[in-house]
Protein backbone atom coordinates (compact mmCIF):
# COMPACT_ATOMS: atom_id res chain seq x y z
CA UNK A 1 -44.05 2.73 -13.30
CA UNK A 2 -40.58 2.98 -14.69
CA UNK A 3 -39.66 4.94 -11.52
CA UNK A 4 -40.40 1.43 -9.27
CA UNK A 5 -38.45 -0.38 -11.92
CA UNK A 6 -35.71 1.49 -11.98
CA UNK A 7 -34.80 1.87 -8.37
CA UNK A 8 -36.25 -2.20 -8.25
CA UNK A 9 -34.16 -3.55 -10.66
CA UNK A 10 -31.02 -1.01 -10.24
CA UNK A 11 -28.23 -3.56 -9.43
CA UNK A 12 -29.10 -5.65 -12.80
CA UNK A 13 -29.57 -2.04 -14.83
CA UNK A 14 -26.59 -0.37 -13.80
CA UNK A 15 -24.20 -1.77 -16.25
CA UNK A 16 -26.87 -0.81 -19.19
CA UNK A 17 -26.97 2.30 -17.87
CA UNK A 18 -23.47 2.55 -18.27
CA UNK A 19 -23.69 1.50 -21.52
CA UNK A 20 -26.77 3.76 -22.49
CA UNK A 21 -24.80 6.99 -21.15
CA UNK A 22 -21.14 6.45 -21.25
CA UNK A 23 -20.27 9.71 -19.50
CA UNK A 24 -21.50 8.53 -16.28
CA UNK A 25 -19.05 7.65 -13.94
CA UNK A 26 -19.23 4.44 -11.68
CA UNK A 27 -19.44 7.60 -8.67
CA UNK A 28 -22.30 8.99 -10.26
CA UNK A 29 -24.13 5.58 -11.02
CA UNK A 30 -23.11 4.73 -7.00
CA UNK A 31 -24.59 8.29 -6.05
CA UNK A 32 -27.94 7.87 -8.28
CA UNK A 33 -28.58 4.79 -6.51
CA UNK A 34 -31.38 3.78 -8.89
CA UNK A 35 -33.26 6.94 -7.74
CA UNK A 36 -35.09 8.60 -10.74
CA UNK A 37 -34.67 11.86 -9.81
CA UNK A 38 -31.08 11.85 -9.30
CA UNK A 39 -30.55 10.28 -12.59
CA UNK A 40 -32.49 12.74 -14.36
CA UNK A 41 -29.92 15.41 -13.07
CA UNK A 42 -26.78 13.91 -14.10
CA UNK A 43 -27.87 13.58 -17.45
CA UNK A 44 -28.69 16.99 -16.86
CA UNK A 45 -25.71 18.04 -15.88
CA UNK A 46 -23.14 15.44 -17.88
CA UNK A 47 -24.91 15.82 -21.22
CA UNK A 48 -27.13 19.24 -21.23
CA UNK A 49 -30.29 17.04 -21.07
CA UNK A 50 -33.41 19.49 -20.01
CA UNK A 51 -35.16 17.78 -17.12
CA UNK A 52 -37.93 16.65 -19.78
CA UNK A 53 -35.69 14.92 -22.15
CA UNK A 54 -33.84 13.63 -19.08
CA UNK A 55 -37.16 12.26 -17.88
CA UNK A 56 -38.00 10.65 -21.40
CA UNK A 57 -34.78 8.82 -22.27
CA UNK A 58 -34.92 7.73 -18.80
CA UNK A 59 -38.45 6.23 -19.55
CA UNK A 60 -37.83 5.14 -22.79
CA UNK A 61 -34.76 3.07 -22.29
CA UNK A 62 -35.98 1.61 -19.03
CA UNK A 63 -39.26 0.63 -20.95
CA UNK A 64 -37.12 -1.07 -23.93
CA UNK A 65 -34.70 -2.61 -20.98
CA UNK A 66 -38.57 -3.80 -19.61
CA UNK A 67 -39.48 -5.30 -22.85
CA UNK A 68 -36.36 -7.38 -23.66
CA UNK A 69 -36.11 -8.57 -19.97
CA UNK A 70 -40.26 -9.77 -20.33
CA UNK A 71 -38.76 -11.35 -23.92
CA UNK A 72 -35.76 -13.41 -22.60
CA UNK A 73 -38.00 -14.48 -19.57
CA UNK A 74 -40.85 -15.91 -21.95
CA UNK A 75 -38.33 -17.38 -24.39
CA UNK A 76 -36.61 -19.13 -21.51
CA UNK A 77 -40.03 -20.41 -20.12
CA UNK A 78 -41.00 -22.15 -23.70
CA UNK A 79 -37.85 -24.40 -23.90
């Protein structure tokens, strides 16, 4: 579940976070904390995100972060 991941994995994600939403401040990716929820409502509130669409970029970029993470480890593991 990308929730799990997110808050799992939130000290490795935070800078592409950062990158994915560049009005997020480093106070607001201290305060979400890797928590889903409070994510959701900054984008919410910094970009005028409805909580579905907040919820679905959320999913959809931690999926694709998922992916290439599952793609570097298996390229690594061939060599």
């Amino acid at each position: 579940m990308n929730k799990d991941i997110l808050e799992g994995q939130w000290k490795q994600m935070r800078g592409e976070v950062k990158s994915w939403w560049g009005n997020l401040t480093d106070d607001d990716l201290d305060r979400a904390a890797g928590k889903f929820d409070v994510l959701a409502g900054l984008l919410q509130e910094k970009y005028g995100y409805t909580r579905e669409r907040a919820a679905d970029e959320i999913d959809k970029r931690v999926t694709a972060y998922e992916a290439k993470m599952k793609k570097k480890t298996v390229a690594a593991s061939t060599k």
